[in-house]
Protein backbone atom coordinates (compact mmCIF):
# COMPACT_ATOMS: atom_id res chain seq x y z
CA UNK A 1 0.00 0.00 0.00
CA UNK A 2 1.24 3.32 -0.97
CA UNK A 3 0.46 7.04 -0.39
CA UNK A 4 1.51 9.84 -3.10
CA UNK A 5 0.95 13.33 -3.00
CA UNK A 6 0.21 15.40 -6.03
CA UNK A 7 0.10 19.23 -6.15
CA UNK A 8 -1.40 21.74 -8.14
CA UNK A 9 0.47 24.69 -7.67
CA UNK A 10 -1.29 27.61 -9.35
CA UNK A 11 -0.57 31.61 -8.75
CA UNK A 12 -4.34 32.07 -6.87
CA UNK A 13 -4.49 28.78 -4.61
CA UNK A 14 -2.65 25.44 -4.50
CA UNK A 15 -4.52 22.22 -4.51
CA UNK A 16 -3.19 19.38 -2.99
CA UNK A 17 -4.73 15.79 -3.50
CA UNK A 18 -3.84 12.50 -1.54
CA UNK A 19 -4.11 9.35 -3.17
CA UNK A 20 -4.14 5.62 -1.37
CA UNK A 21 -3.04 3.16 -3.81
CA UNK A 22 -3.68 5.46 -6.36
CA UNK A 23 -7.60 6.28 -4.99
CA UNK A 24 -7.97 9.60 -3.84
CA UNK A 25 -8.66 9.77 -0.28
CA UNK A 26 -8.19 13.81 0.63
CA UNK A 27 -8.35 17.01 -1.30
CA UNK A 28 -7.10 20.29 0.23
CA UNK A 29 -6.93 24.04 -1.30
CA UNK A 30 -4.88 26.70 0.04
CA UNK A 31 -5.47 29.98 -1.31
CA UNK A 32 -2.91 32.22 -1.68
CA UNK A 33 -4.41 35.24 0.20
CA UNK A 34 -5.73 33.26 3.12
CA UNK A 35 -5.16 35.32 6.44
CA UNK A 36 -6.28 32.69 9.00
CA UNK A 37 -4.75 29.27 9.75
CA UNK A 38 -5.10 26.42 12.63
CA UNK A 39 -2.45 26.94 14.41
CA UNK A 40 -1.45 30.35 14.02
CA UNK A 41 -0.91 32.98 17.15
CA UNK A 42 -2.60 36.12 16.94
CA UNK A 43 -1.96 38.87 18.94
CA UNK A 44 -5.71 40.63 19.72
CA UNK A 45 -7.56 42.81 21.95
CA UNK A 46 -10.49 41.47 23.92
CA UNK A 47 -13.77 43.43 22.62
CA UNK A 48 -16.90 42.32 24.50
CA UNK A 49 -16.76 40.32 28.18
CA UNK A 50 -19.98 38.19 27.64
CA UNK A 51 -20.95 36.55 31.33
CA UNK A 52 -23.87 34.97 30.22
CA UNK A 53 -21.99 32.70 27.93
CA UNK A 54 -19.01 32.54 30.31
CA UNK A 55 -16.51 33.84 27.13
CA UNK A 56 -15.29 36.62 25.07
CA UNK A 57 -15.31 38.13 21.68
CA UNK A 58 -11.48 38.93 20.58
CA UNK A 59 -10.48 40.90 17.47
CA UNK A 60 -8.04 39.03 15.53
CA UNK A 61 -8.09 41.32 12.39
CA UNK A 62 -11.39 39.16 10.71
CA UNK A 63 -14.40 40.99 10.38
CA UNK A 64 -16.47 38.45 12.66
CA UNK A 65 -14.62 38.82 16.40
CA UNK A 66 -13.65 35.43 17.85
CA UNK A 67 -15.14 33.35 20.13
CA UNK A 68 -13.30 32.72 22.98
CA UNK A 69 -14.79 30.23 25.85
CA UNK A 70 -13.87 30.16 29.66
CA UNK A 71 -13.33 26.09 28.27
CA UNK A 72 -10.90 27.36 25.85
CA UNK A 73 -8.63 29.38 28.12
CA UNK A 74 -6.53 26.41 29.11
CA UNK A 75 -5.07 26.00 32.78
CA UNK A 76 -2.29 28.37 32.65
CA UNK A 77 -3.88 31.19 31.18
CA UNK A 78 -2.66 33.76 33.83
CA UNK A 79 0.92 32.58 33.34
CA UNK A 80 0.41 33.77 29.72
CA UNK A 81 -1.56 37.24 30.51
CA UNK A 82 1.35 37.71 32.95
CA UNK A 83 4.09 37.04 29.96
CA UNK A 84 2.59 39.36 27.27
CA UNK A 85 2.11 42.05 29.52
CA UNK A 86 5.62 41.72 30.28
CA UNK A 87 6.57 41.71 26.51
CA UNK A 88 4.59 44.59 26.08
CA UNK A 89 6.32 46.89 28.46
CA UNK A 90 9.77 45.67 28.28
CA UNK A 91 10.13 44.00 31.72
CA UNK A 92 10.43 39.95 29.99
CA UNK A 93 14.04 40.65 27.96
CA UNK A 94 14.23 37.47 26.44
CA UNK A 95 11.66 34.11 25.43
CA UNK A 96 13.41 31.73 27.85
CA UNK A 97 11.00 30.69 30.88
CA UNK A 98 14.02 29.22 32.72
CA UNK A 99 13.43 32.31 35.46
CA UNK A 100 9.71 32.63 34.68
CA UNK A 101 7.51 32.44 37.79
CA UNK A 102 4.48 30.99 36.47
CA UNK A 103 0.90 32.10 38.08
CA UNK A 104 -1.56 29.78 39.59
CA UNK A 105 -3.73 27.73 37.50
CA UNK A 106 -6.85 28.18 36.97
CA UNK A 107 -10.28 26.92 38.21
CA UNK A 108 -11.93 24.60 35.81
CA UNK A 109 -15.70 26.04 36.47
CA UNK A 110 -14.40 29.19 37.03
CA UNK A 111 -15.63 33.05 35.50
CA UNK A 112 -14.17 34.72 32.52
CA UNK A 113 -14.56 37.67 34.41
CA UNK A 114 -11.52 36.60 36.40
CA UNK A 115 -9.63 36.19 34.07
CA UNK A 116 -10.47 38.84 30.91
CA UNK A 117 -11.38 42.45 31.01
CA UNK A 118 -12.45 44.89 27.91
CA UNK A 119 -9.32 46.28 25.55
CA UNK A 120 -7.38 43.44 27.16
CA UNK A 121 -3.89 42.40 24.91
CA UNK A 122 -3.95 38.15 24.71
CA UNK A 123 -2.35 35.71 22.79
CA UNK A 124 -4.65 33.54 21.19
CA UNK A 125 -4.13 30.45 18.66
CA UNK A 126 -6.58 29.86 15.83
CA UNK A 127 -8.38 26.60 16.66
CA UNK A 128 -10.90 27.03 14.02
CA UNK A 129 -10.98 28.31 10.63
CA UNK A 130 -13.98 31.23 9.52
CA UNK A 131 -16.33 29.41 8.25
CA UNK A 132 -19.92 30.41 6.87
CA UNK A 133 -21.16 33.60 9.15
CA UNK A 134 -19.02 32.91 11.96
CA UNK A 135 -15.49 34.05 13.31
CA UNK A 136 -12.41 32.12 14.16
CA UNK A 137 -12.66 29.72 17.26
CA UNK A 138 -9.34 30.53 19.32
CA UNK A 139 -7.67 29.12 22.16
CA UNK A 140 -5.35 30.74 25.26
CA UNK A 141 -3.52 27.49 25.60
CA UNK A 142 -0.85 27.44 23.00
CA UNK A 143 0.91 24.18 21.28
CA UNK A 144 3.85 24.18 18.46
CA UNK A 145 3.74 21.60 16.74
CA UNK A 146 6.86 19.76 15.03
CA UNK A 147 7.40 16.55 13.46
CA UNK A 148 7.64 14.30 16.60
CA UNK A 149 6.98 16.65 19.37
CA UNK A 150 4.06 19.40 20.28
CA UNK A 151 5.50 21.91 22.65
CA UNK A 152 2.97 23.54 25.41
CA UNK A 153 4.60 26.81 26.93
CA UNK A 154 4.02 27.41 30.35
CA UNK A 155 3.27 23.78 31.85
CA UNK A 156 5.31 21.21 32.58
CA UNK A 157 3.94 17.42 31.59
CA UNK A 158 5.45 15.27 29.78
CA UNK A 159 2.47 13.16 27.58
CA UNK A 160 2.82 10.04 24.82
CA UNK A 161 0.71 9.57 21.91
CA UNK A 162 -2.17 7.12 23.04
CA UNK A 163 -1.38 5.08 19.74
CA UNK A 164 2.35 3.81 20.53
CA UNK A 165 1.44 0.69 22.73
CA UNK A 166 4.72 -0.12 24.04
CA UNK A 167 4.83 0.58 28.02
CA UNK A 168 8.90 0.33 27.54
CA UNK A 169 8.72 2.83 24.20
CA UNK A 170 6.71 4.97 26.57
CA UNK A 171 9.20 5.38 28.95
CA UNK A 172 12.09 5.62 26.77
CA UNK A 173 10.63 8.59 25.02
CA UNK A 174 9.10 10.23 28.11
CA UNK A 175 12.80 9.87 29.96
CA UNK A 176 14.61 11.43 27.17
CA UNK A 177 11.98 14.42 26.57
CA UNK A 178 12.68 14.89 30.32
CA UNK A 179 16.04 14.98 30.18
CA UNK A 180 16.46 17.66 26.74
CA UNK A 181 13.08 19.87 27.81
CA UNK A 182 13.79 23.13 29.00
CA UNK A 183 12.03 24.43 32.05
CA UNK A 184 8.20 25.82 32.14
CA UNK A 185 7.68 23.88 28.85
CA UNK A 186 5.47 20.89 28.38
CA UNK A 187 5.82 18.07 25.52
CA UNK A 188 3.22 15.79 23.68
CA UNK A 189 5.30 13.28 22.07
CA UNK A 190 3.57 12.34 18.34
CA UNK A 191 3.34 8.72 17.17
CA UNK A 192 5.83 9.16 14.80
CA UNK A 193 8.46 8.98 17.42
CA UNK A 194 8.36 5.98 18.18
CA UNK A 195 11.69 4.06 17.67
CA UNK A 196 13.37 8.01 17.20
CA UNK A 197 16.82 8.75 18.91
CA UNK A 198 17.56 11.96 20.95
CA UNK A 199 19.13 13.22 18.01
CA UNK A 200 16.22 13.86 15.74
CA UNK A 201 14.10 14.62 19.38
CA UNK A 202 16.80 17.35 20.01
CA UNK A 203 16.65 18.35 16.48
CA UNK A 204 12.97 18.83 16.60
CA UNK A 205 12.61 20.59 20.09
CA UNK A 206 15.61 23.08 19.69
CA UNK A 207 13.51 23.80 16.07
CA UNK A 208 10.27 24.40 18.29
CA UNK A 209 11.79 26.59 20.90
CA UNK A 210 13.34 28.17 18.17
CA UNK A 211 9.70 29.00 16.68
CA UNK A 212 8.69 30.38 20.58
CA UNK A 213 12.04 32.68 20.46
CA UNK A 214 10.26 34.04 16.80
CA UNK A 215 7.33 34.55 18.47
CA UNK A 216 8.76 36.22 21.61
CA UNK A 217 10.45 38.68 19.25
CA UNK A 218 7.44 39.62 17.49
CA UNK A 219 5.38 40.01 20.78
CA UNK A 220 7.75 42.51 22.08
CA UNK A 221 6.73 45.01 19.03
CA UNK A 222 3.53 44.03 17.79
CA UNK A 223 0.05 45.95 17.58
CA UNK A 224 -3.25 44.30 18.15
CA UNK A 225 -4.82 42.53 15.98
CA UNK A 226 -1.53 40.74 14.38
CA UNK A 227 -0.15 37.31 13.99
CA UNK A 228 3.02 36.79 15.93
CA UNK A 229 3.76 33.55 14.37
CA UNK A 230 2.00 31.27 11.59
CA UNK A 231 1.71 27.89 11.22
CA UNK A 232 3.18 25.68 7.98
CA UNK A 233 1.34 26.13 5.06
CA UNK A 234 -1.25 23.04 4.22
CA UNK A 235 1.53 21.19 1.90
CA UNK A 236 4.16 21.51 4.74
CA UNK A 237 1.57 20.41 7.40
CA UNK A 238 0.30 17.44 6.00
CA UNK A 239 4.18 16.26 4.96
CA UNK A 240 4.91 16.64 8.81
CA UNK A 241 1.83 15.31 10.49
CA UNK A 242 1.60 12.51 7.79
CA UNK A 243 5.13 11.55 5.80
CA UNK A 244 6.12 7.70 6.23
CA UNK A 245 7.36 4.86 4.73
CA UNK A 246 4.56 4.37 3.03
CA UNK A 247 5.00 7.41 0.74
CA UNK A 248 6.31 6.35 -2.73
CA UNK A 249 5.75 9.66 -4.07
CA UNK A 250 5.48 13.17 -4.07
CA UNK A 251 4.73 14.94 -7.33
CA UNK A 252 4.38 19.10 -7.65
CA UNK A 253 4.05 21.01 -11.04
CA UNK A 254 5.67 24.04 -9.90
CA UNK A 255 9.08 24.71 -9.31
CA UNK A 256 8.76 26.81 -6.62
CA UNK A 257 6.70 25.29 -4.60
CA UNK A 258 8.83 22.05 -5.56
CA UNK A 259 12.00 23.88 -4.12
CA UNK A 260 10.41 25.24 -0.87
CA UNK A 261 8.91 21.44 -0.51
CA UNK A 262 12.80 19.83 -0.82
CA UNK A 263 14.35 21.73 1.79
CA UNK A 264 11.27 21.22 4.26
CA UNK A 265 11.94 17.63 3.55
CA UNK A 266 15.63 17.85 3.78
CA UNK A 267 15.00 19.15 6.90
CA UNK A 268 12.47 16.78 8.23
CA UNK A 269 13.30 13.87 6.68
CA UNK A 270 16.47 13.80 4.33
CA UNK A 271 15.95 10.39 3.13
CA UNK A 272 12.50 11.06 1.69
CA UNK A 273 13.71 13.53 -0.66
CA UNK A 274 14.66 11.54 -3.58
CA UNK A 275 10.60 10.60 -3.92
CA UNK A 276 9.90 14.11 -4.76
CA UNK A 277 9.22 14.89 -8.20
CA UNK A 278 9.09 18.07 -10.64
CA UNK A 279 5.78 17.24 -12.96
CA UNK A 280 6.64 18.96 -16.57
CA UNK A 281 4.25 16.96 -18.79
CA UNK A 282 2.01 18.50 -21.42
CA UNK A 283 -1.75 18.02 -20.11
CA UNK A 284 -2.50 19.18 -16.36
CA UNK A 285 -0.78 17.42 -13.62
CA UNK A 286 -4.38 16.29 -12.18
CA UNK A 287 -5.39 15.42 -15.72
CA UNK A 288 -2.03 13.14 -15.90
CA UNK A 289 -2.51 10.98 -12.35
CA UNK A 290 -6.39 10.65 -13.10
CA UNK A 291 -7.32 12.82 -10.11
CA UNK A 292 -9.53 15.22 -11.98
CA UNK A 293 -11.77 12.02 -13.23
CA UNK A 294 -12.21 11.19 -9.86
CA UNK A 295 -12.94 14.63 -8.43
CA UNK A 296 -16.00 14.39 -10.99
CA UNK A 297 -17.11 11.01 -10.04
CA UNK A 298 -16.57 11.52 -5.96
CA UNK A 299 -18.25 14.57 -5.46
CA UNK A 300 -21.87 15.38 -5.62
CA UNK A 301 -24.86 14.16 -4.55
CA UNK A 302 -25.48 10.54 -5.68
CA UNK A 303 -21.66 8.40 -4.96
CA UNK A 304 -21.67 5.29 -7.26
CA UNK A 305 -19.86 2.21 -5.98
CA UNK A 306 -18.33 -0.91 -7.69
CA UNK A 307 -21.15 -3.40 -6.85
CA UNK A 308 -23.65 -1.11 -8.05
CA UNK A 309 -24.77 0.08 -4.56
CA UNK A 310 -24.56 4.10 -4.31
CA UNK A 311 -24.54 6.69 -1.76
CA UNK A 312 -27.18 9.61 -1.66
CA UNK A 313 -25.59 12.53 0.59
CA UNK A 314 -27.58 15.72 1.42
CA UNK A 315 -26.44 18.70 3.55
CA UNK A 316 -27.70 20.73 5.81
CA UNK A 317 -26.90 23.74 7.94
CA UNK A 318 -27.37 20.71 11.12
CA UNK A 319 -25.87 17.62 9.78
CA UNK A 320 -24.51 15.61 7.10
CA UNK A 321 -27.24 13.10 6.04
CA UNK A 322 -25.92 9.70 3.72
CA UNK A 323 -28.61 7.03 2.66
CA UNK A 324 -27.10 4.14 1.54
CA UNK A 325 -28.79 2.07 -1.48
CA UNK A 326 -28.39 -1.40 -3.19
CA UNK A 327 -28.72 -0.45 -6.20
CA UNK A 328 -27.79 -3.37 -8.67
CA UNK A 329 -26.69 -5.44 -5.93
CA UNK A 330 -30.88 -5.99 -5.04
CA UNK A 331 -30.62 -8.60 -7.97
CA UNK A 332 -27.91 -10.70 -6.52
CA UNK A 333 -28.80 -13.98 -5.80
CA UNK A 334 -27.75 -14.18 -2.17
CA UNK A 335 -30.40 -13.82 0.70
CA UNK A 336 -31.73 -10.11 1.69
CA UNK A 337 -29.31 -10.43 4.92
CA UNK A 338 -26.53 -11.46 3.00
CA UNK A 339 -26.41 -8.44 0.23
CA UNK A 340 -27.26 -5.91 2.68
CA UNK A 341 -24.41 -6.68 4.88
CA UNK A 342 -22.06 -6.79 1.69
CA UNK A 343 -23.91 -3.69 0.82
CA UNK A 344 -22.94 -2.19 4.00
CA UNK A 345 -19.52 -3.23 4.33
CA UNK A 346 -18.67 -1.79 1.04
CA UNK A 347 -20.47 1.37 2.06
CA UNK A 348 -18.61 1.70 5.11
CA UNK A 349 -15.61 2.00 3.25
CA UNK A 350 -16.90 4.92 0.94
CA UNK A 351 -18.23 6.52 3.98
CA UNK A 352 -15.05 6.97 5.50
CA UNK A 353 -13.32 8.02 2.51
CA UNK A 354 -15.96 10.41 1.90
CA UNK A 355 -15.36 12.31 5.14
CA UNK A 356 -11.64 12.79 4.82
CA UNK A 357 -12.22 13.84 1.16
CA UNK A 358 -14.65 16.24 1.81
CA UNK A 359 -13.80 17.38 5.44
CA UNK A 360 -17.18 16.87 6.77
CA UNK A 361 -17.57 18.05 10.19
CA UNK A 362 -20.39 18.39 13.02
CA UNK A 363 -23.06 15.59 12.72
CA UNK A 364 -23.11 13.06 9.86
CA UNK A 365 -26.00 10.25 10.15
CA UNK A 366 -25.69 6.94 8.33
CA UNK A 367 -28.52 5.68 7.22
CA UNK A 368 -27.64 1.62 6.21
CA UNK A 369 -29.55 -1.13 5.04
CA UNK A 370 -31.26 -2.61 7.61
CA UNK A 371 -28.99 -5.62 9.59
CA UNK A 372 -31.49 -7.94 11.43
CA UNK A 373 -28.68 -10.02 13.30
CA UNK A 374 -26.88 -8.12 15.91
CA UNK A 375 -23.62 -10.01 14.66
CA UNK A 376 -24.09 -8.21 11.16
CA UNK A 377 -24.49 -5.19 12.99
CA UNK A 378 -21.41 -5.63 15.09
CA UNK A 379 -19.09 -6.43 12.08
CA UNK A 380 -20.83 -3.45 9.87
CA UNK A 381 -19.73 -1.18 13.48
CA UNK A 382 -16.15 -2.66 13.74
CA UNK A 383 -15.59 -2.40 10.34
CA UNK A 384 -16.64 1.13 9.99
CA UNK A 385 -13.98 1.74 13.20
CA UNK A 386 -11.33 -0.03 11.56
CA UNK A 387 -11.18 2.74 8.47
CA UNK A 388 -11.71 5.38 10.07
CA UNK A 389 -9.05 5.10 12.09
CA UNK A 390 -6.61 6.57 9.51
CA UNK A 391 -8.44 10.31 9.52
CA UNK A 392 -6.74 12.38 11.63
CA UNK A 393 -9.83 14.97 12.72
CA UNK A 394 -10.90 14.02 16.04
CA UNK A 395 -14.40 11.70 15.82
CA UNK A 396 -16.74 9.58 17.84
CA UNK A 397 -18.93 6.59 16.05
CA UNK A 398 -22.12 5.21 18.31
CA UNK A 399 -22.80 1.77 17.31
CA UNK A 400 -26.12 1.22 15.49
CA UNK A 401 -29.17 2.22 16.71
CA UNK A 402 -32.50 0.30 16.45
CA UNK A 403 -33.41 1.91 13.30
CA UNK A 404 -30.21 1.15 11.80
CA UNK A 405 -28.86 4.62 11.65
CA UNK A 406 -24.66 5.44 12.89
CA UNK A 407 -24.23 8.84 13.87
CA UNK A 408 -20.61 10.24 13.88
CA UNK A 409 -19.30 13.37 15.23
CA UNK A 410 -16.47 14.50 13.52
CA UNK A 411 -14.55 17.66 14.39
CA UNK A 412 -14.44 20.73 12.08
CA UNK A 413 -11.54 23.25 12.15
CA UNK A 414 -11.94 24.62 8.37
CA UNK A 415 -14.90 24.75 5.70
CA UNK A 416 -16.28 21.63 4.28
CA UNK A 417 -14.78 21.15 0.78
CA UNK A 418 -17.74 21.57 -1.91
CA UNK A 419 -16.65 21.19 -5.74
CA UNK A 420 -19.40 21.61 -8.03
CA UNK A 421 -19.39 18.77 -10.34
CA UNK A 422 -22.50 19.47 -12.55
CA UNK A 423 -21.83 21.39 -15.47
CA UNK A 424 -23.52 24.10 -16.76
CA UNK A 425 -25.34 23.95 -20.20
CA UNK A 426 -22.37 25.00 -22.52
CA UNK A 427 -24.52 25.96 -24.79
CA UNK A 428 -28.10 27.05 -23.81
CA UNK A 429 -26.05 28.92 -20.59
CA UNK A 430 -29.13 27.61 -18.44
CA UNK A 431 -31.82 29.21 -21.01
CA UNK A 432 -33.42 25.65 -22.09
CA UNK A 433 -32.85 26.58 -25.79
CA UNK A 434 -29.38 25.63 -27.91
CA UNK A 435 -28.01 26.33 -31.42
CA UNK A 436 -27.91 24.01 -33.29
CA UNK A 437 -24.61 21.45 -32.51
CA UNK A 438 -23.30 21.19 -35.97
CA UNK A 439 -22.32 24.62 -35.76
CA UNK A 440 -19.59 23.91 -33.26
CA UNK A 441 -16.54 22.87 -35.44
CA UNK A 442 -17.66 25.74 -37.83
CA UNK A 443 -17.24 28.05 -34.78
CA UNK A 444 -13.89 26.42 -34.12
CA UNK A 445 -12.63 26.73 -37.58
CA UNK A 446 -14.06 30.68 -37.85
CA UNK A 447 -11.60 31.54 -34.91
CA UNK A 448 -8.87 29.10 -36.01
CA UNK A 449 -8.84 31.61 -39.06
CA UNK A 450 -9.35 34.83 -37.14
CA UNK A 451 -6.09 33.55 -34.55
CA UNK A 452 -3.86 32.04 -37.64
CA UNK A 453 -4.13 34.73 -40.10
CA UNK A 454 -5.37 37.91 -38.31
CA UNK A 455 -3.79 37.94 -35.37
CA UNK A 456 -0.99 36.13 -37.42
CA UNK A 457 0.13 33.57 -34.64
CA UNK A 458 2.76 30.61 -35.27
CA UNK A 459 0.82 27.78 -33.89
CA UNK A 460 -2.14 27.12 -32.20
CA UNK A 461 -3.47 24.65 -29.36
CA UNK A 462 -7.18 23.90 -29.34
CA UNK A 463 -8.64 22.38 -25.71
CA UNK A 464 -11.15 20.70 -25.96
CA UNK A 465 -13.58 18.36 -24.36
CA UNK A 466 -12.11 14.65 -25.33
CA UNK A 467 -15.06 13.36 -27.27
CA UNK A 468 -14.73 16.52 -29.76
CA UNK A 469 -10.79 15.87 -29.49
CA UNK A 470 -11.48 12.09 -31.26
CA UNK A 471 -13.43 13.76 -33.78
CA UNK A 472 -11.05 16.09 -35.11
CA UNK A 473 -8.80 13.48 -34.68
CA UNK A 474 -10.83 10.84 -36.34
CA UNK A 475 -9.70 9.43 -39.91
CA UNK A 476 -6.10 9.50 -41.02
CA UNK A 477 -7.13 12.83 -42.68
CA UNK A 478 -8.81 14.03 -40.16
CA UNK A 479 -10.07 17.68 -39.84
CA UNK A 480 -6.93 18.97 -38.01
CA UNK A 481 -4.69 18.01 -40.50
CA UNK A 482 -6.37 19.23 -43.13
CA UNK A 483 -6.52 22.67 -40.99
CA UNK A 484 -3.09 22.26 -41.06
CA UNK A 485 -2.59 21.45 -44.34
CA UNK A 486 -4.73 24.61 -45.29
CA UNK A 487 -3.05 27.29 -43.10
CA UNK A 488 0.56 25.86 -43.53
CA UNK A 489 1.00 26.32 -39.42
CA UNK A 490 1.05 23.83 -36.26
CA UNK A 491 -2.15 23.67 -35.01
CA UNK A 492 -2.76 20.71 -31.84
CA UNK A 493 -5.60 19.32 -30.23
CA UNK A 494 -5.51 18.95 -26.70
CA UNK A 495 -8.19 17.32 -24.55
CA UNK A 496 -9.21 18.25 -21.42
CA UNK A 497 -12.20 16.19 -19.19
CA UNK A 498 -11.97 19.27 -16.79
CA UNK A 499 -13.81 21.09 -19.94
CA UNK A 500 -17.54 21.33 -20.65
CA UNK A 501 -19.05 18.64 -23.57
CA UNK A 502 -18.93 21.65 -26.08
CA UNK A 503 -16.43 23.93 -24.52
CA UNK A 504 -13.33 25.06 -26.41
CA UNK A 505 -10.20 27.11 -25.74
CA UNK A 506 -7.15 29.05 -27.90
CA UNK A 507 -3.83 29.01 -26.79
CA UNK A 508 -0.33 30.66 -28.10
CA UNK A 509 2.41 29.04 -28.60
CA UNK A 510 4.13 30.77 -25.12
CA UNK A 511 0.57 28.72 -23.32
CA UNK A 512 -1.28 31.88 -22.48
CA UNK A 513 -5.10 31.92 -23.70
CA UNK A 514 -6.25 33.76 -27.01
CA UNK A 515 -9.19 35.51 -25.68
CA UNK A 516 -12.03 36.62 -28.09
């Protein structure tokens, strides 16, 4: 089993797709302009106190103030107060908490009015992107995250990744975090750290602290709201949290983006960097690894699956609601048990892949086929458990209910990706009415002439929609050689299944887009 990782590295966003065994299991876009982040520290100024909700509205430079709950605040939220007050006026000189006399912690039912006050300077970490009407969701309690260690200013514990099962690996990696911490800073070792030396450990935490030093830094001059130190972007992220033996490849079309990816990687993990690859081929690098086929086939409403079974998946402002159907599979000659637990299983597969491909957070409700032995129903639970173990967003599965329905929470810390796979009409443009469809390679030819022998360019490339590529392709003299033939200049077809049935574009021979 193997992961790769292809990205689409444009000027206005970069889209990054992951791909298990060559299926595509997560999409991601980063725009270029995006301001906010999970994970990066904000400098802002409390606005509103609100005791009835026991939190506070903070401007962080968004034009929805965050939410900030008393929950949220984290234990040693007066410890921090203390330190950026201190920043602010010049009295803390230098990051280091060696001499740092850390406040008492705070009460867990306790007031925000103890602890905030209007036009009050905090330090607050994005814990939730914008999304729809609302603001950021922040937190007071800090983390830094690196490739096999989280650092937590102002505590002290030492805690191990739940998934490494070894008591003696546990100990190991707890006694050498001890021993290379420095003071007033705690450490969540990651799962990937398990077998690691104190080399790479070191490594990693004198990389962290260094981050906290960059922060300090920025503290001592900064004006509210302002971010005092951002997190990776979503390509470097995702190599950290998730690069393993089991990638085989990492392809990028940009060169860039390809050189800013091979020195995070020769920093992270040296030996990894001879899987990374510059992508220079002629069609689109998500036309070339087949991801744009599936992007069209996995999102939407109606999911079709290899038996013939198919998903139906509805959203609302609530929940995430997914009805799973037989389909085909309702003519298989196995028993009504039988098919809908195969039915099932195979849906429980799609499910989870579903949720990590299109980040669906909050409430989703399963509706399945109904099981009528509590055995089925078992295996149908376990199995759904079993793959969804590999999605990193925090989630809860209940076991059936009575009707048959699962309900999941799943957490949600940035919008729910939504790619619009119906087309629009290319060529009534949603009127009801067309031209008639013989007209289209007569269009074609009309601004082949108008390009090739008004504007007088060298060589043209048409896109197109493949099925109109094979027929001016079709026949040995086919209607783009005899184009050819009649304006004594290059001319190539290039398909495109991104592109609309009748759609059609003109490009130079430097790539950019003849516009008419």
């Amino acid at each position: 089993m193997s992961n790769e990782l292809i990205i689409d590295a444009a000027s206005s966003e970069v889209v990054i797709a992951l791909t298990h065994d060559k299926r595509l299991v997560e999409i991601n876009r980063e725009k270029s302009n995006s301001q906010f982040g999970v994970g990066d520290i904000y400098l802002g100024k409390v606005r509103k106190v609100m005791p009835g909700l026991n939190a506070a509205f903070v401007d962080v430079g968004y034009e929805k103030d965050a939410f900030l709950h008393y929950f949220d605040l984290g234990p040693n939220v007066l410890s921090l107060n203390k330190f950026v007050r201190a920043a602010a006026t010049g009295k803390q000189k230098h990051a280091a908490l060696t001499y740092f006399k850390n406040e008492p912690e705070i009460q867990k039912d306790g007031k925000i009015t103890d602890v905030l006050q209007t036009d009050q300077l905090v330090l607050i970490q994005i814990a939730k992107e914008p999304i729809s009407t609302k603001g950021p969701r922040i937190t007071s309690e800090l983390s830094i995250a690196g490739r096999y260690i989280v650092l937590i200013p102002f505590a002290e514990k030492v805690s191990v990744s739940q998934k490494i099962k070894s008591s003696e690996e546990r100990e190991r990696l707890k006694r050498l975090i001890m021993s290379i911490k420095p003071k007033n800073f705690g450490v969540i070792v990651r799962t990937v750290a398990e077998g690691k030396g104190v080399a790479d450990l070191d490594a990693d935490m004198n990389d962290l602290v260094s981050k906290w030093n960059t922060c300090f830094q920025e503290l001592t001059t900064a004006k509210p709201p302002q971010r005092v130190l951002g997190e990776l972007n979503r390509t470097s992220a995702i190599l950290r949290d998730m690069l393993n033996n089991s990638f085989s490849a990492i392809h990028v079309n940009d060169g860039r983006t390809h050189d800013e990816i091979k020195m995070f990687l020769q920093s992270i993990a040296p030996d990894k960097e001879k899987i990374l690859k510059q992508y220079k081929g002629p069609v689109s690098i998500f036309e070339h690894f087949g991801i744009e086929r599936q992007i069209k086939a996995l999102f939407g409403k109606t999911i079709t699956m290899k038996s013939g079974a198919y998903l139906i998946i509805e959203h609302t402002e609530a929940l995430h609601v997914v009805d799973v159907n037989s389909g085909n599979r309702s003519k298989s000659n196995n028993d009504q048990e039988t098919n809908a637990l195969d039915v099932n299983m195979e849906a429980a597969v799609e499910v989870a892949r579903q949720l990590r491909l299109r980040d669906m957070g909050g409430i989703i409700v399963i509706d399945f086929i109904d099981l009528h032995s509590p055995n089925n129903r078992k295996l149908l639970y376990n199995k759904l458990r079993d793959e969804m173990k590999v999605d990193r967003a925090k989630h809860t599965i209940l076991p059936p209910s009575k009707f048959g329905l699962v309900q999941i929470t799943r957490e949600r810390v940035r919008p729910e990706t939504n790619i619009e796979t119906a087309e629009k009409c290319p060529s009534c443009g949603g009127t009801g009415e067309v031209q008639a469809s013989v007209l289209l390679i007569d269009q074609i030819e009309n601004n082949l002439r108008y390009v090739l022998r008004e504007q007088n360019q060298p060589s043209v490339t048409i896109a197109v929609h493949p099925f109109i590529a094979a027929y001016l392709e079709k026949g040995i003299w086919s209607l783009r050689r005899k184009w050819r033939w009649h304006y004594k200049k290059p001319i190539v077809v290039k398909e495109d299944s991104s592109y609309n049935f009748l759609e059609y574009k003109f490009f130079s021979k430097n790539e950019d887009e003849i516009k008419f």
